[in-house]
Protein backbone atom coordinates (compact mmCIF):
# COMPACT_ATOMS: atom_id res chain seq x y z
CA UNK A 1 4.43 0.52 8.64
CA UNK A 2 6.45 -0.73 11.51
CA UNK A 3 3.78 -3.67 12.60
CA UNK A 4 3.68 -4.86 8.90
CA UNK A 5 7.65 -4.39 8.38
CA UNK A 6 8.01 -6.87 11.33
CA UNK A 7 5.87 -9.41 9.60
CA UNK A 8 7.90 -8.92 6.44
CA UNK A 9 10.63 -9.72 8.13
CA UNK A 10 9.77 -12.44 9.86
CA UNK A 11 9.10 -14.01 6.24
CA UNK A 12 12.78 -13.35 5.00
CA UNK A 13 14.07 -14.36 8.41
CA UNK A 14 12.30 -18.00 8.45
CA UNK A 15 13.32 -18.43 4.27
CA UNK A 16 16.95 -17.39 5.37
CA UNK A 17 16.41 -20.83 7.69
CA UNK A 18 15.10 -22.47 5.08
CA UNK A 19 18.06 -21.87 2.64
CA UNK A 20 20.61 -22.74 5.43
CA UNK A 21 18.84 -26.21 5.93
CA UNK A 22 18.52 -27.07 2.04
CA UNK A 23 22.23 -26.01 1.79
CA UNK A 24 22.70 -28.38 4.81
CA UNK A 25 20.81 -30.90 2.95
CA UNK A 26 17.80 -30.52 5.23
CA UNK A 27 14.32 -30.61 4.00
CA UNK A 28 13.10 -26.84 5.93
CA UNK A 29 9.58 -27.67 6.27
CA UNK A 30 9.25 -26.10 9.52
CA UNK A 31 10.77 -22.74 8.64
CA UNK A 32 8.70 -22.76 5.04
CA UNK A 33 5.84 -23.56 7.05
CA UNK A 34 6.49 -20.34 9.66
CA UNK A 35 7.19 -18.02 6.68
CA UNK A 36 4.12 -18.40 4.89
CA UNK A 37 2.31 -17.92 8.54
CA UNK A 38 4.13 -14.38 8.84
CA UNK A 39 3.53 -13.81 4.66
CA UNK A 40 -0.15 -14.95 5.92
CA UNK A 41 -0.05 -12.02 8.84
CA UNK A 42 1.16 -9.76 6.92
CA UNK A 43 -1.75 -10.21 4.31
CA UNK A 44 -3.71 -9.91 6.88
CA UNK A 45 -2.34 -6.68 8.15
CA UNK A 46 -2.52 -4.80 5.08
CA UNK A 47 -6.08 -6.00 4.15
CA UNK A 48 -6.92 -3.98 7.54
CA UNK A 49 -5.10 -1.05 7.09
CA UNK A 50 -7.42 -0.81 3.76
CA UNK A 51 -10.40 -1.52 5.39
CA UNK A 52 -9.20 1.40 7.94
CA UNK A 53 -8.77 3.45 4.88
CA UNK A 54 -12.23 2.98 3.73
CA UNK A 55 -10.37 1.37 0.30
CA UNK A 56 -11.85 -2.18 0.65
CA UNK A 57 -14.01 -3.85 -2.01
CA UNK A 58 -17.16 -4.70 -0.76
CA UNK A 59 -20.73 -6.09 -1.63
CA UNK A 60 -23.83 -5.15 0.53
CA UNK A 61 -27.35 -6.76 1.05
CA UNK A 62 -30.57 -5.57 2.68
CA UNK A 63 -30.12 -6.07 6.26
CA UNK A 64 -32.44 -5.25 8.86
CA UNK A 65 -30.19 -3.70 11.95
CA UNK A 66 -32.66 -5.20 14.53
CA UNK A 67 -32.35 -9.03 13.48
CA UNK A 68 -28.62 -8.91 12.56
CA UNK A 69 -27.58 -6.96 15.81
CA UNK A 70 -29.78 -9.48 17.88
CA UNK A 71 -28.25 -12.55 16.30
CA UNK A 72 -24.89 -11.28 16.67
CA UNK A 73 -25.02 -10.59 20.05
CA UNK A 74 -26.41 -13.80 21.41
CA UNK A 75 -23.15 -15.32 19.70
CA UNK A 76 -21.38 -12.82 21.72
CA UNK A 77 -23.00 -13.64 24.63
CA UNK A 78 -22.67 -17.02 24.41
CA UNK A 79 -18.43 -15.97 24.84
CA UNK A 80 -19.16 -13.42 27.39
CA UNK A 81 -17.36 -13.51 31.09
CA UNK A 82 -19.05 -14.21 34.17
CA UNK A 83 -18.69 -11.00 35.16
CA UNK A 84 -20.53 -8.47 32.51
CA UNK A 85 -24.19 -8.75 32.18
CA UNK A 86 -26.06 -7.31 28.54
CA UNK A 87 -28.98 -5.80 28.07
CA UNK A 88 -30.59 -4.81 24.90
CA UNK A 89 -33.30 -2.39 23.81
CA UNK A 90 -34.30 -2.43 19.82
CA UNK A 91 -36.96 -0.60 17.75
CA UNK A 92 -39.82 -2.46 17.26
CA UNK A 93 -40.29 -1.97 13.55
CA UNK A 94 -38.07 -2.94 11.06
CA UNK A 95 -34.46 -0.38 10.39
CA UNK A 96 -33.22 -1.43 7.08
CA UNK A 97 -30.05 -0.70 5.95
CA UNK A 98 -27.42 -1.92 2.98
CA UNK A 99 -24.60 -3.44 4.32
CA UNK A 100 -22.07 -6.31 4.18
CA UNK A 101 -22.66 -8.95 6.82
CA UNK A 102 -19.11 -9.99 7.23
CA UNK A 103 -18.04 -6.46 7.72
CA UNK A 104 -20.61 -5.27 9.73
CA UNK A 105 -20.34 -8.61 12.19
CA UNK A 106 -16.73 -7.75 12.74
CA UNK A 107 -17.88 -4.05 13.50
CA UNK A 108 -19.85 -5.18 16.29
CA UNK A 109 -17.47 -7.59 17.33
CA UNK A 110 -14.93 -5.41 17.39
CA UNK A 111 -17.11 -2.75 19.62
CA UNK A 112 -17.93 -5.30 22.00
CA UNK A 113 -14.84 -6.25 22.79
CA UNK A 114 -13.69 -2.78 23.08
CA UNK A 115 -16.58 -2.71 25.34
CA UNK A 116 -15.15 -6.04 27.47
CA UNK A 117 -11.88 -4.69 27.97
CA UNK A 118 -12.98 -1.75 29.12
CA UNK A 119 -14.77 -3.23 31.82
CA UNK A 120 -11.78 -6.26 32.73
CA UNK A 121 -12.09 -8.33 35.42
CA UNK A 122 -14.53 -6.06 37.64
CA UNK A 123 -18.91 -6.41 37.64
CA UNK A 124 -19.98 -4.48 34.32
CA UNK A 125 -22.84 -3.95 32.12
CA UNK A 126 -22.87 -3.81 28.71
CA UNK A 127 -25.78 -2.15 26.97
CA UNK A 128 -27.27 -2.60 23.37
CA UNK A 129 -29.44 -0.41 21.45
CA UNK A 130 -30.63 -0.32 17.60
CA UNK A 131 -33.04 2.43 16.49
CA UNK A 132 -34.04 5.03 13.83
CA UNK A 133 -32.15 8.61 14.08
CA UNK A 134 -32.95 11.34 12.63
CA UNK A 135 -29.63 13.26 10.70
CA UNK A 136 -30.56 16.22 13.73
CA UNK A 137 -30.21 13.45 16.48
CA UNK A 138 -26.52 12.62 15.30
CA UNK A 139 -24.37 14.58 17.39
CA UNK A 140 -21.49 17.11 16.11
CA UNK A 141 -19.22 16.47 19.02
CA UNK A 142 -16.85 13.78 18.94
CA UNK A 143 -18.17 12.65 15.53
CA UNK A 144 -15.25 10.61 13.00
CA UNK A 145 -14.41 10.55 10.69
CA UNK A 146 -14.03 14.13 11.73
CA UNK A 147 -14.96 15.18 8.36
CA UNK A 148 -18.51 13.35 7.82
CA UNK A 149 -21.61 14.86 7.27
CA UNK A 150 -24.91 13.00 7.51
CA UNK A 151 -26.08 13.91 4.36
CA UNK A 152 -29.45 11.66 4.66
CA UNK A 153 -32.24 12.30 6.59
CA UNK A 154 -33.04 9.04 8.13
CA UNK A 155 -30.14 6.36 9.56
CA UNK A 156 -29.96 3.20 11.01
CA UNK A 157 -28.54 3.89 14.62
CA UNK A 158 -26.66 0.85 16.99
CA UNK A 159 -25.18 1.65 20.23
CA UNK A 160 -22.64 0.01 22.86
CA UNK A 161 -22.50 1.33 26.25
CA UNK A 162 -19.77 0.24 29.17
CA UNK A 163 -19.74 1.09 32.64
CA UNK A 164 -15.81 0.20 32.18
CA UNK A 165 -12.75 2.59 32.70
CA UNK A 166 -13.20 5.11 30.40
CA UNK A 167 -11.62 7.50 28.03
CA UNK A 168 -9.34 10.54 29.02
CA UNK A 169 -11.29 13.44 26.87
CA UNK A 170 -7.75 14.04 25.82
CA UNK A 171 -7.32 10.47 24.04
CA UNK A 172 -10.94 10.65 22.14
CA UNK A 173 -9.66 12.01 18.89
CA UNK A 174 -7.02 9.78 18.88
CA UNK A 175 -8.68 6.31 19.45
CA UNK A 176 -9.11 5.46 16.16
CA UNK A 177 -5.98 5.60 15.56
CA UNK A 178 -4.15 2.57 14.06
CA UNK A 179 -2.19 0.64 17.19
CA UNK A 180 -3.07 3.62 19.54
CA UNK A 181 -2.91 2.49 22.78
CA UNK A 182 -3.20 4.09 26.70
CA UNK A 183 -2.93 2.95 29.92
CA UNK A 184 -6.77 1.30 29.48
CA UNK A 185 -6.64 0.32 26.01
CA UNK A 186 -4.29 -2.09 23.49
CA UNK A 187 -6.99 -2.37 21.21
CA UNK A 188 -4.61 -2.49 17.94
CA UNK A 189 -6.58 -2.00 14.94
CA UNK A 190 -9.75 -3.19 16.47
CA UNK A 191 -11.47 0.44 16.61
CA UNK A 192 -9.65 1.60 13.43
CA UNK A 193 -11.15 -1.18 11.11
CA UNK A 194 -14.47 -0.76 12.54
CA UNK A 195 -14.41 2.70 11.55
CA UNK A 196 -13.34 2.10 8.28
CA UNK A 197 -15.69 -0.46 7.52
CA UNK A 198 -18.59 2.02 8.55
CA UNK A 199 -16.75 4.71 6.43
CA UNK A 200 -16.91 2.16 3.66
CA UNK A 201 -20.36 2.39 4.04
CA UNK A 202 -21.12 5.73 3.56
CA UNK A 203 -21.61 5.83 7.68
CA UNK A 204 -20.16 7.70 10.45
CA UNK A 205 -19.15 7.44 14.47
CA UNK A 206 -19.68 9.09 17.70
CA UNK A 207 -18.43 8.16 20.88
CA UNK A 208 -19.15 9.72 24.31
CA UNK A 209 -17.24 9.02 27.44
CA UNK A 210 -16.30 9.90 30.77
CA UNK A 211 -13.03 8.63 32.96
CA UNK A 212 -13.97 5.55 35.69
CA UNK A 213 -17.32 5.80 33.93
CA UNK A 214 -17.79 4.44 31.07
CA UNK A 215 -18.41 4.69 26.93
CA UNK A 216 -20.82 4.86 24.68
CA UNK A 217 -19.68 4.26 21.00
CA UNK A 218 -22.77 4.63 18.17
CA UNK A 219 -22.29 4.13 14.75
CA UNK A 220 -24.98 5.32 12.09
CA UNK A 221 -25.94 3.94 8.36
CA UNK A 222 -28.22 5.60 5.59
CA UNK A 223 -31.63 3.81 5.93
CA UNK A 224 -32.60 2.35 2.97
C-alpha cells in the first residue's frame, strides 16, 4: 500500500502543476506528461501485486520446459556480466507443461536476476537445470506457498543455483514477501511475482540455501 500510495500521489502532485500552469496560462505538457508516467507506475504496481496474489487472468499453451528454458536463457546470457559463468543440464526427452510464455519468461527472469545479485561483483556460477520430478522428489521443507500440496504425480521441474551470498535461514520464509529486503537483497517484488505467477499455475516453490554459499530456488508445474 505504501509503494502504490506514493505513485498515486505523484499523479495528483504533477496535475496540481498542471492546474497552476493552465491557471497561469501555461500549456502543462510536461507535468501532464509526468502524471500519466506515475498513473502508468502505478498500473503497473497493482497488476503485480495481483499476479503476487495468484488473481491474474491468464491463457496457457503447451510448452515444453526444455526448449523454452534454453531459449530464455541464451537471451539472458547474452546480458550476463563478465563475471558469472552458466551452465545448464536438461532432460533429454521432452517435459511438457501448460503455461503462459509471458509469465513464465518473467519467472525465469526474475530468478536469474535474483540469482545475479546474489552473486554482485565477485566470480560466480550460475547453474540451470530442467527435469521430470516425481510429487515424492518435491521437498516439504522450505516449500511456498506454505500451503501447497503437489497433488499430481508427475511435474515439470527448473532449477537456479548461485554460489552468491546467501540467505540467513531466518529470512527464508520471508523472501517472498512483497518489498522484503536484507542486507543482500532489494529484490522488490521480483521473487513475489514469480511466485504468484507459478501459484497461478497450479505450481509451487522450494528454495534451499546456505549463508556465503549460495541458493538454489526450484519451481515445479503439473506435467501435462
Amino acid at each position: 500500500a505504501h509503494h502504490f500510495n506514493n505513485r498515486l500521489h505523484g499523479v495528483l502532485g504533477y496535475l496540481e502543476l498542471s492546474m497552476d500552469d493552465i491557471k497561469l496560462g501555461i500549456m502543462p505538457a510536461e507535468s501532464i506528461e509526468a502524471a500519466a508516467d506515475s498513473a502508468r507506475q502505478a498500473a503497473d504496481l497493482g497488476a503485480m501485486m495481483l499476479t503476487y496474489l495468484g488473481e491474474s487472468i491468464i491463457s496457457t499453451t503447451d510448452v515444453d520446459l526444455v526448449v523454452f528454458c534454453e531459449s530464455t536463457f541464451a537471451d539472458l546470457q547474452k546480458k550476463s556480466p563478465e563475471n558469472i559463468s552458466f551452465e545448464h543440464t536438461t532432460s533429454a526427452v521432452p517435459v511438457p507443461v501448460k503455461a503462459n510464455p509471458g509469465q513464465l519468461r518473467q519467472v525465469i527472469t526474475n530468478l536469474y536476476t535474483n540469482a545475479v545479485e546474489a552473486i554482485g561483483d565477485r566470480e560466480g556460477v550460475i547453474r540451470t537445470s530442467v527435469c521430470v520430478a516425481g510429487r515424492d522428489e518435491i521437498a516439504s521443507a522450505n516449500r511456498y506457498p506454505v500451503d501447497w500440496e503437489a497433488e499430481e504425480t508427475l511435474y515439470g521441474s527448473f532449477e537456479i543455483t548461485d554460489n552468491g551470498s546467501g540467505i540467513d535461514h531466518a529470512d527464508l520464509e520471508r523472501i517472498f514477501d512483497p518489498f522484503f529486503t536484507t542486507r543482500f537483497t532489494g529484490r522488490g517484488l521480483g521473487l513475489a511475482v514469480a511466485l504468484g505467477i507459478i501459484k497461478n499455475h497450479d505450481g509451487g516453490m522450494t528454495v534451499t540455501s546456505e549463508l556465503g554459499k549460495g541458493s538454489s530456488f526450484k519451481f515445479y508445474l503439473p506435467l501435462h
